[in-house]
C-alpha atoms as a PDB file:
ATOM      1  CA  UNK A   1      22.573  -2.915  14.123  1.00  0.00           C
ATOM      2  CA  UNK A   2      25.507  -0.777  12.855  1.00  0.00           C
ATOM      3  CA  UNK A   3      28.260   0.303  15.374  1.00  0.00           C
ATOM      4  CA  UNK A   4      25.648  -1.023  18.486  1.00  0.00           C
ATOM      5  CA  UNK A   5      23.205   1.399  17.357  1.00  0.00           C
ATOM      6  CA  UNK A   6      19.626  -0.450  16.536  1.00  0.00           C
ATOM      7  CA  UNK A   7      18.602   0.799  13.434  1.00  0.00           C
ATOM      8  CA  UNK A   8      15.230   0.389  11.927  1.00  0.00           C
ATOM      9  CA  UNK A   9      14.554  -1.315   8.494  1.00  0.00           C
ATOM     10  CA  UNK A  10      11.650   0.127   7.909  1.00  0.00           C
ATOM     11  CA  UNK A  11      11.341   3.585   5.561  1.00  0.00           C
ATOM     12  CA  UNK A  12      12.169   6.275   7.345  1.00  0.00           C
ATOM     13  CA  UNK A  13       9.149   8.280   5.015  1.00  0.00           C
ATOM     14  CA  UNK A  14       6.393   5.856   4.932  1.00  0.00           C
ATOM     15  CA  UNK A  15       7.300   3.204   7.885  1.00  0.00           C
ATOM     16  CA  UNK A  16       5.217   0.768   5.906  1.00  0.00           C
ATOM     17  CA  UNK A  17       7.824  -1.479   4.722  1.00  0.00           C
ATOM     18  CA  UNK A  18      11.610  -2.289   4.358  1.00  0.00           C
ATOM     19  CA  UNK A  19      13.623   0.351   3.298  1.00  0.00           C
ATOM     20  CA  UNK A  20      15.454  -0.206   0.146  1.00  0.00           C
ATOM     21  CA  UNK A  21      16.699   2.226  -2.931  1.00  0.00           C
ATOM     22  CA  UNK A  22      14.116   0.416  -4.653  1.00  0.00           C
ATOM     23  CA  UNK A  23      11.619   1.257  -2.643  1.00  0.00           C
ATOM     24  CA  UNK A  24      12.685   4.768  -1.581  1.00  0.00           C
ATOM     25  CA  UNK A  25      13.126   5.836  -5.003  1.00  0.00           C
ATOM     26  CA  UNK A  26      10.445   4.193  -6.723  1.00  0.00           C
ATOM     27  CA  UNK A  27       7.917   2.712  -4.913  1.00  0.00           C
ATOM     28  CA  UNK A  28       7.494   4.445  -1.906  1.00  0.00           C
ATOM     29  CA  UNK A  29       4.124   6.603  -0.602  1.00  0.00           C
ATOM     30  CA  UNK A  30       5.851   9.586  -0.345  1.00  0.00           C
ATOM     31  CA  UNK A  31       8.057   9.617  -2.918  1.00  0.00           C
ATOM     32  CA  UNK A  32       5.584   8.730  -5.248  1.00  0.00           C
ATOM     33  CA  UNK A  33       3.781  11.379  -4.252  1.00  0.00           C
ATOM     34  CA  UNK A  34       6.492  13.695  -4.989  1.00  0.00           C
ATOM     35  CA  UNK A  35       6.653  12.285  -8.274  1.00  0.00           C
ATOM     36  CA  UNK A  36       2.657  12.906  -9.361  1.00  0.00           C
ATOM     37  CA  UNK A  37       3.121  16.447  -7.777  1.00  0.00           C
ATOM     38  CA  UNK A  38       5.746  17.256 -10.233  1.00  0.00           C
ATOM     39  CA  UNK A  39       4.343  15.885 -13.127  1.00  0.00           C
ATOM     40  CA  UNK A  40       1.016  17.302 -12.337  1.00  0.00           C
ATOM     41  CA  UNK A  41       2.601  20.928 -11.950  1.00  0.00           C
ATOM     42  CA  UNK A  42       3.965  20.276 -15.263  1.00  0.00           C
ATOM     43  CA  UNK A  43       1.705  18.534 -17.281  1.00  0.00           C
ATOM     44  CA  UNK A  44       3.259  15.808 -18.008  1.00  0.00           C
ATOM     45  CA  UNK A  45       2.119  11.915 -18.591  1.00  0.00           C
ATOM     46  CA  UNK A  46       4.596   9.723 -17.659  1.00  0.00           C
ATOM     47  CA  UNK A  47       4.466   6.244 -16.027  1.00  0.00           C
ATOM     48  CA  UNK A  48       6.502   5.096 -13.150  1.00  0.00           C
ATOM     49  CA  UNK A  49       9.093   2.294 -14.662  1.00  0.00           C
ATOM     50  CA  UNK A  50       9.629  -0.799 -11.923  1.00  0.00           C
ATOM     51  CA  UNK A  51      13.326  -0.226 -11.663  1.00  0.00           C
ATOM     52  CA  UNK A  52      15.596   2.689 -10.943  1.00  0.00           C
ATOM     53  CA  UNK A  53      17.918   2.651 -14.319  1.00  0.00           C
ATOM     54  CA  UNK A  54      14.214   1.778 -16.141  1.00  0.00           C
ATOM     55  CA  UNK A  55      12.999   5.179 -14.588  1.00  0.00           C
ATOM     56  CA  UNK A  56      16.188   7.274 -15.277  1.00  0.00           C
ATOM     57  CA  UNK A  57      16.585   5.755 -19.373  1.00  0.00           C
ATOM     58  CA  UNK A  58      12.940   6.493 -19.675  1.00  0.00           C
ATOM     59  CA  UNK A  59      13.091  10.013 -18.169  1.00  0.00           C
ATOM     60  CA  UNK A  60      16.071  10.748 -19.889  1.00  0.00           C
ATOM     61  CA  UNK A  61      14.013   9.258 -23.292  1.00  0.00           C
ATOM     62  CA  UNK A  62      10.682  11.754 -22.363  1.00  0.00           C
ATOM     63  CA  UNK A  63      13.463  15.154 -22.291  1.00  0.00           C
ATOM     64  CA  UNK A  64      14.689  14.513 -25.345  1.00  0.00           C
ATOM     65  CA  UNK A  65      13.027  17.771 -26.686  1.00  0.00           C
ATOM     66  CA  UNK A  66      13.286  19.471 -23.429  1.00  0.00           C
ATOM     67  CA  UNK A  67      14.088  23.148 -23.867  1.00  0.00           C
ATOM     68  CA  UNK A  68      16.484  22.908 -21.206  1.00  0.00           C
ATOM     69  CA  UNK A  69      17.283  19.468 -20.895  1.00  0.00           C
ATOM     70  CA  UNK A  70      20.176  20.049 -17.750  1.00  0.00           C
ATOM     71  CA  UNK A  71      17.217  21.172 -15.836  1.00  0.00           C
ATOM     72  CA  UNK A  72      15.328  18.291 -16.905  1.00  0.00           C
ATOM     73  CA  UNK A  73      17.930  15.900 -16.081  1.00  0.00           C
ATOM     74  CA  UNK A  74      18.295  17.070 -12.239  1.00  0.00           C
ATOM     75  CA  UNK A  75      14.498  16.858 -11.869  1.00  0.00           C
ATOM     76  CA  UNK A  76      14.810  13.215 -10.599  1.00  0.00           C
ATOM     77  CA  UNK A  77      18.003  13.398  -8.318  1.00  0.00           C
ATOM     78  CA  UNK A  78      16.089  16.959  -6.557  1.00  0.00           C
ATOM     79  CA  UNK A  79      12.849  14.249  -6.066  1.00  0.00           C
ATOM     80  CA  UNK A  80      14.896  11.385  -4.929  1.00  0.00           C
END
């Protein structure tokens, strides 16, 4: 309860368990789903990393040769 309003701690996407960056950025149902979407569209084989700076070193890692690698870099804060 913040400022006696009940909040829920649940995910406000999914519902199915506690909400937590963790889980809303990584591990999440609809997030992730966001994720294959993308990478599908794009072709791309990549594997979810278990934590949030794992995910961003490794995307960061798979741009590297990105032809335009500020576009590539804002691809996970427009999912998240």
């Amino acid at each position: 309860m913040k400022k006696r309003i009940p909040l829920c701690s649940r995910c406000f996407f999914c519902g199915e368990t506690a909400e937590t960056v963790v889980h809303l950025f990584i591990h999440c149902k609809v997030t992730s789903q966001l994720w294959r979407l993308f990478l599908c569209l794009k072709n791309i084989s990549w594997s979810m990393p278990g934590k949030i700076a794992e995910a961003l070193h490794s995307w960061e890692e798979k741009g590297v040769h990105a032809k335009n690698r500020n576009n590539w870099r804002i691809v996970p804060a427009s999912i998240w």
